[in-house]
C-alpha atoms as a PDB file:
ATOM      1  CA  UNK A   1      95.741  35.349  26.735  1.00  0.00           C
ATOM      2  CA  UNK A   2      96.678  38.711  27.636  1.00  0.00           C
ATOM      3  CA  UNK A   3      93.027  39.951  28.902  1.00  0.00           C
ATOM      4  CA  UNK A   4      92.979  36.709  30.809  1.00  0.00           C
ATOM      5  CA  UNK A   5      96.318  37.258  32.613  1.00  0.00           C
ATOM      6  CA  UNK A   6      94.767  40.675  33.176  1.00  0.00           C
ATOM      7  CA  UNK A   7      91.558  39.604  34.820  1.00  0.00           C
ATOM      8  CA  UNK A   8      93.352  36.681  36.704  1.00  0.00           C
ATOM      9  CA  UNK A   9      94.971  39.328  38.398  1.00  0.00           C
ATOM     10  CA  UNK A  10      91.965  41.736  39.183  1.00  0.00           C
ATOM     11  CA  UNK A  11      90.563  38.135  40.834  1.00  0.00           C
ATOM     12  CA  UNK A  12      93.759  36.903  42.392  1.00  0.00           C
ATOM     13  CA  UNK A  13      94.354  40.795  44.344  1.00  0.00           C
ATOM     14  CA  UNK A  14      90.303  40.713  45.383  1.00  0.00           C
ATOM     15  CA  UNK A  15      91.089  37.041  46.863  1.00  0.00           C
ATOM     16  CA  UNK A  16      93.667  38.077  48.306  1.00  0.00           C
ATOM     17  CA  UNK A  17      92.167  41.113  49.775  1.00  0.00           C
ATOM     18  CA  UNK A  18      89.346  39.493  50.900  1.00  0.00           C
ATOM     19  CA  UNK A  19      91.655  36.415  52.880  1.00  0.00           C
ATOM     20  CA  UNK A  20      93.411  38.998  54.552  1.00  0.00           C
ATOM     21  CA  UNK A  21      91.500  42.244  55.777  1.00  0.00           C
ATOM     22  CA  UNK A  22      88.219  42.612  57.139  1.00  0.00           C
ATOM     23  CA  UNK A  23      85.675  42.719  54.384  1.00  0.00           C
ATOM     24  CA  UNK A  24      84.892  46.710  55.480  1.00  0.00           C
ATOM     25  CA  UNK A  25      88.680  47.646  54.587  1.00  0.00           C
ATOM     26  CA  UNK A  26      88.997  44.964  51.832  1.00  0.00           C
ATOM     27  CA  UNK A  27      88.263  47.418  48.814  1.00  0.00           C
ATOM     28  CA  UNK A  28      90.801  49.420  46.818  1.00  0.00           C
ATOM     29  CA  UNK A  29      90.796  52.158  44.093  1.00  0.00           C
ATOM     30  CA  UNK A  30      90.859  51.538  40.093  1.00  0.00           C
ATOM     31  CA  UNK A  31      93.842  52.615  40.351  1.00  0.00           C
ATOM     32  CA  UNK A  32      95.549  50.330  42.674  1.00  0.00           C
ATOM     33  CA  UNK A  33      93.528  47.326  40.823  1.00  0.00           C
ATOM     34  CA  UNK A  34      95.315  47.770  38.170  1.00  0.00           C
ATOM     35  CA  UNK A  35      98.878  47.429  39.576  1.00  0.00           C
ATOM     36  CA  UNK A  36      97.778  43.469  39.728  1.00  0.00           C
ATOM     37  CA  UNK A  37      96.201  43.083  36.587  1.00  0.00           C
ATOM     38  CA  UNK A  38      98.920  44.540  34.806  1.00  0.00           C
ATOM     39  CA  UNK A  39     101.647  43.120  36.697  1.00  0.00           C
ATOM     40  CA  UNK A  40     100.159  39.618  35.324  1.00  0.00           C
ATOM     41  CA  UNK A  41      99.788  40.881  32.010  1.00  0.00           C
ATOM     42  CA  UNK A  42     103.979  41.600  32.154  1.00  0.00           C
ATOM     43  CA  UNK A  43     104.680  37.883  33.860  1.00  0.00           C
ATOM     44  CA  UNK A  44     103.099  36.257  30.881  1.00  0.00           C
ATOM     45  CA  UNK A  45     104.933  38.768  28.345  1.00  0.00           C
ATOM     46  CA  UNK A  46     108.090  37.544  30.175  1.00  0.00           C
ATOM     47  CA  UNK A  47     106.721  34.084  29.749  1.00  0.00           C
ATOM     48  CA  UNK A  48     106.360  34.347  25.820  1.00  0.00           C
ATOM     49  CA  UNK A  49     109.182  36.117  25.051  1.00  0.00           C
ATOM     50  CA  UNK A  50     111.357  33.724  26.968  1.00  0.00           C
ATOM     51  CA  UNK A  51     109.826  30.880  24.898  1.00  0.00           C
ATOM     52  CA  UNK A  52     109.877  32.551  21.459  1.00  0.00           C
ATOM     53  CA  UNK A  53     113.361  33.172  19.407  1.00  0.00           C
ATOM     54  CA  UNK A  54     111.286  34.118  16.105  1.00  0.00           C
ATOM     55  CA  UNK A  55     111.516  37.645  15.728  1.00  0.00           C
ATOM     56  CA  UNK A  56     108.342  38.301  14.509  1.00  0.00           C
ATOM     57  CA  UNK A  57     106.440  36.945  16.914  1.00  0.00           C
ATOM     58  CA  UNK A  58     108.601  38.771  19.613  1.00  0.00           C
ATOM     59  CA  UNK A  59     108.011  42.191  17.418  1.00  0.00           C
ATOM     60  CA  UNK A  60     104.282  41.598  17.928  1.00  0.00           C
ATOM     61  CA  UNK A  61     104.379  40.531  21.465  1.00  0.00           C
ATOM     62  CA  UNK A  62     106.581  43.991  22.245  1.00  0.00           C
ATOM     63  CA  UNK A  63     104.037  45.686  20.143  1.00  0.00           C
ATOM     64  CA  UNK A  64     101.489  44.606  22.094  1.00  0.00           C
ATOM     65  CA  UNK A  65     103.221  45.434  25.620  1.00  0.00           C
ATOM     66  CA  UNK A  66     103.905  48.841  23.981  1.00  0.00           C
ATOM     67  CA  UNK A  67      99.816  49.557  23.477  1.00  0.00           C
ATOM     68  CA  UNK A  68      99.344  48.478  26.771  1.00  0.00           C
ATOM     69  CA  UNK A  69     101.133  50.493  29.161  1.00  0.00           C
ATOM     70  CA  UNK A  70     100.190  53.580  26.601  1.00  0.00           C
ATOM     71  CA  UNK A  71      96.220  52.769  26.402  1.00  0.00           C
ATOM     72  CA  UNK A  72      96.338  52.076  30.577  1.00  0.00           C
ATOM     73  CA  UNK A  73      98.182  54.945  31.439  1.00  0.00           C
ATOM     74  CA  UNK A  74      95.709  57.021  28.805  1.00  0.00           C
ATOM     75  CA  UNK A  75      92.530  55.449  30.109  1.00  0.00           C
ATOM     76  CA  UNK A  76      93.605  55.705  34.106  1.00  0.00           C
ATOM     77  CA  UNK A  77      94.176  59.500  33.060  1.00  0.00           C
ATOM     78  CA  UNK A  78      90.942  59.947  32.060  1.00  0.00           C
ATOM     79  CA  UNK A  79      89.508  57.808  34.730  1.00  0.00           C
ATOM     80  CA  UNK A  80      90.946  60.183  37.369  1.00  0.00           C
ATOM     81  CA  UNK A  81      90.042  63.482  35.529  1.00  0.00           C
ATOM     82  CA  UNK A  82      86.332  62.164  35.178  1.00  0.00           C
ATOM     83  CA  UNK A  83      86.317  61.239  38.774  1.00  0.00           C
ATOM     84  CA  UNK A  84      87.923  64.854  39.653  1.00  0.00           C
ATOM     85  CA  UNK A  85      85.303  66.698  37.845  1.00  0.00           C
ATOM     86  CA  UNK A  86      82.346  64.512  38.771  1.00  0.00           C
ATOM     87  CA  UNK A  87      82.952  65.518  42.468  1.00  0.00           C
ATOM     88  CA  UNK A  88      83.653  68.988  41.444  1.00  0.00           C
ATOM     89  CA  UNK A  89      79.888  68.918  39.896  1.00  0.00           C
ATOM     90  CA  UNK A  90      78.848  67.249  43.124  1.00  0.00           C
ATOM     91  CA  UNK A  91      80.814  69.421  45.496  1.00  0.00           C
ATOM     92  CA  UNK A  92      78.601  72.429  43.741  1.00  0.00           C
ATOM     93  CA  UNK A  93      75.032  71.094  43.582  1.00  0.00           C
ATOM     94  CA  UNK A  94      74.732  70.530  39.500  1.00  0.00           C
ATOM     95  CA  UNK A  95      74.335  66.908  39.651  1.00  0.00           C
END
Protein backbone atom coordinates (compact mmCIF):
# COMPACT_ATOMS: atom_id res chain seq x y z
CA UNK A 1 0.00 0.00 0.00
CA UNK A 2 2.71 2.20 0.91
CA UNK A 3 4.66 2.11 -2.65
CA UNK A 4 1.26 2.72 -4.13
CA UNK A 5 0.47 5.84 -2.05
CA UNK A 6 4.00 6.71 -3.11
CA UNK A 7 3.59 6.43 -6.84
CA UNK A 8 -0.03 7.89 -6.68
CA UNK A 9 1.65 10.83 -5.69
CA UNK A 10 4.61 10.97 -8.27
CA UNK A 11 1.31 10.67 -10.85
CA UNK A 12 -1.06 12.97 -9.06
CA UNK A 13 2.03 16.09 -8.87
CA UNK A 14 2.91 15.23 -12.87
CA UNK A 15 -1.05 15.69 -13.50
CA UNK A 16 -1.10 18.34 -11.82
CA UNK A 17 1.88 19.89 -13.34
CA UNK A 18 0.95 19.15 -16.57
CA UNK A 19 -2.99 20.87 -16.03
CA UNK A 20 -1.40 23.83 -14.92
CA UNK A 21 1.95 25.06 -16.64
CA UNK A 22 2.97 24.95 -20.06
CA UNK A 23 4.34 21.56 -20.90
CA UNK A 24 8.09 23.39 -21.46
CA UNK A 25 8.06 24.52 -17.63
CA UNK A 26 6.00 21.48 -16.44
CA UNK A 27 9.10 19.36 -15.22
CA UNK A 28 10.65 19.35 -11.75
CA UNK A 29 13.75 17.87 -9.99
CA UNK A 30 13.94 14.30 -8.09
CA UNK A 31 14.05 16.11 -5.48
CA UNK A 32 10.96 18.11 -5.51
CA UNK A 33 9.09 14.75 -6.83
CA UNK A 34 9.52 13.39 -3.93
CA UNK A 35 7.90 15.99 -1.61
CA UNK A 36 4.47 14.43 -3.26
CA UNK A 37 5.18 10.97 -3.15
CA UNK A 38 6.12 11.05 0.28
CA UNK A 39 3.64 13.38 1.48
CA UNK A 40 1.05 10.50 0.31
CA UNK A 41 2.99 7.91 1.80
CA UNK A 42 2.44 10.03 5.45
CA UNK A 43 -1.58 10.64 4.63
CA UNK A 44 -2.07 6.93 4.46
CA UNK A 45 0.26 6.32 7.67
CA UNK A 46 -2.15 8.84 9.29
CA UNK A 47 -4.92 6.83 7.77
CA UNK A 48 -3.79 3.41 9.41
CA UNK A 49 -2.79 4.50 12.49
CA UNK A 50 -6.03 6.32 13.05
CA UNK A 51 -7.85 3.03 12.28
CA UNK A 52 -5.62 0.63 14.26
CA UNK A 53 -5.63 0.56 18.35
CA UNK A 54 -3.50 -2.84 18.33
CA UNK A 55 -0.18 -1.98 19.27
CA UNK A 56 1.58 -4.16 17.24
CA UNK A 57 0.38 -3.34 14.22
CA UNK A 58 0.94 0.44 15.06
CA UNK A 59 4.75 -0.63 16.16
CA UNK A 60 5.16 -1.96 12.61
CA UNK A 61 3.43 0.77 10.81
CA UNK A 62 5.89 3.43 12.88
CA UNK A 63 8.62 1.09 11.98
CA UNK A 64 7.95 1.34 8.67
CA UNK A 65 7.54 5.33 8.58
CA UNK A 66 10.86 5.27 10.51
CA UNK A 67 12.80 3.33 7.35
CA UNK A 68 11.28 5.60 5.18
CA UNK A 69 12.18 9.02 5.88
CA UNK A 70 15.85 7.39 6.80
CA UNK A 71 16.27 5.29 3.36
CA UNK A 72 14.76 8.68 1.32
CA UNK A 73 16.75 11.08 2.95
CA UNK A 74 19.92 8.43 2.43
CA UNK A 75 19.10 7.71 -1.19
CA UNK A 76 18.25 11.65 -2.16
CA UNK A 77 21.85 12.17 -0.56
CA UNK A 78 23.39 10.08 -2.78
CA UNK A 79 21.27 11.09 -5.65
CA UNK A 80 22.56 14.68 -5.32
CA UNK A 81 26.28 13.74 -4.67
CA UNK A 82 26.17 11.47 -7.90
CA UNK A 83 24.60 14.24 -9.81
CA UNK A 84 27.36 16.78 -8.28
CA UNK A 85 30.19 14.70 -9.36
CA UNK A 86 28.80 13.56 -12.70
CA UNK A 87 28.84 17.28 -13.81
CA UNK A 88 32.10 17.77 -12.16
CA UNK A 89 33.42 14.83 -14.65
CA UNK A 90 31.51 16.63 -17.38
CA UNK A 91 32.52 20.15 -16.49
CA UNK A 92 36.32 18.65 -17.06
CA UNK A 93 36.12 16.59 -20.27
CA UNK A 94 36.48 12.81 -18.63
CA UNK A 95 33.17 11.65 -19.63
Amino acid sequence: MFTFAHEGGHALHTVLSYESQPFVTSGYANFVAEVASTSNERFLLEHLLQKTSDSKERFLLLQHAVDAIVRTFYTQVMFADFELQAHKLAEEGRC
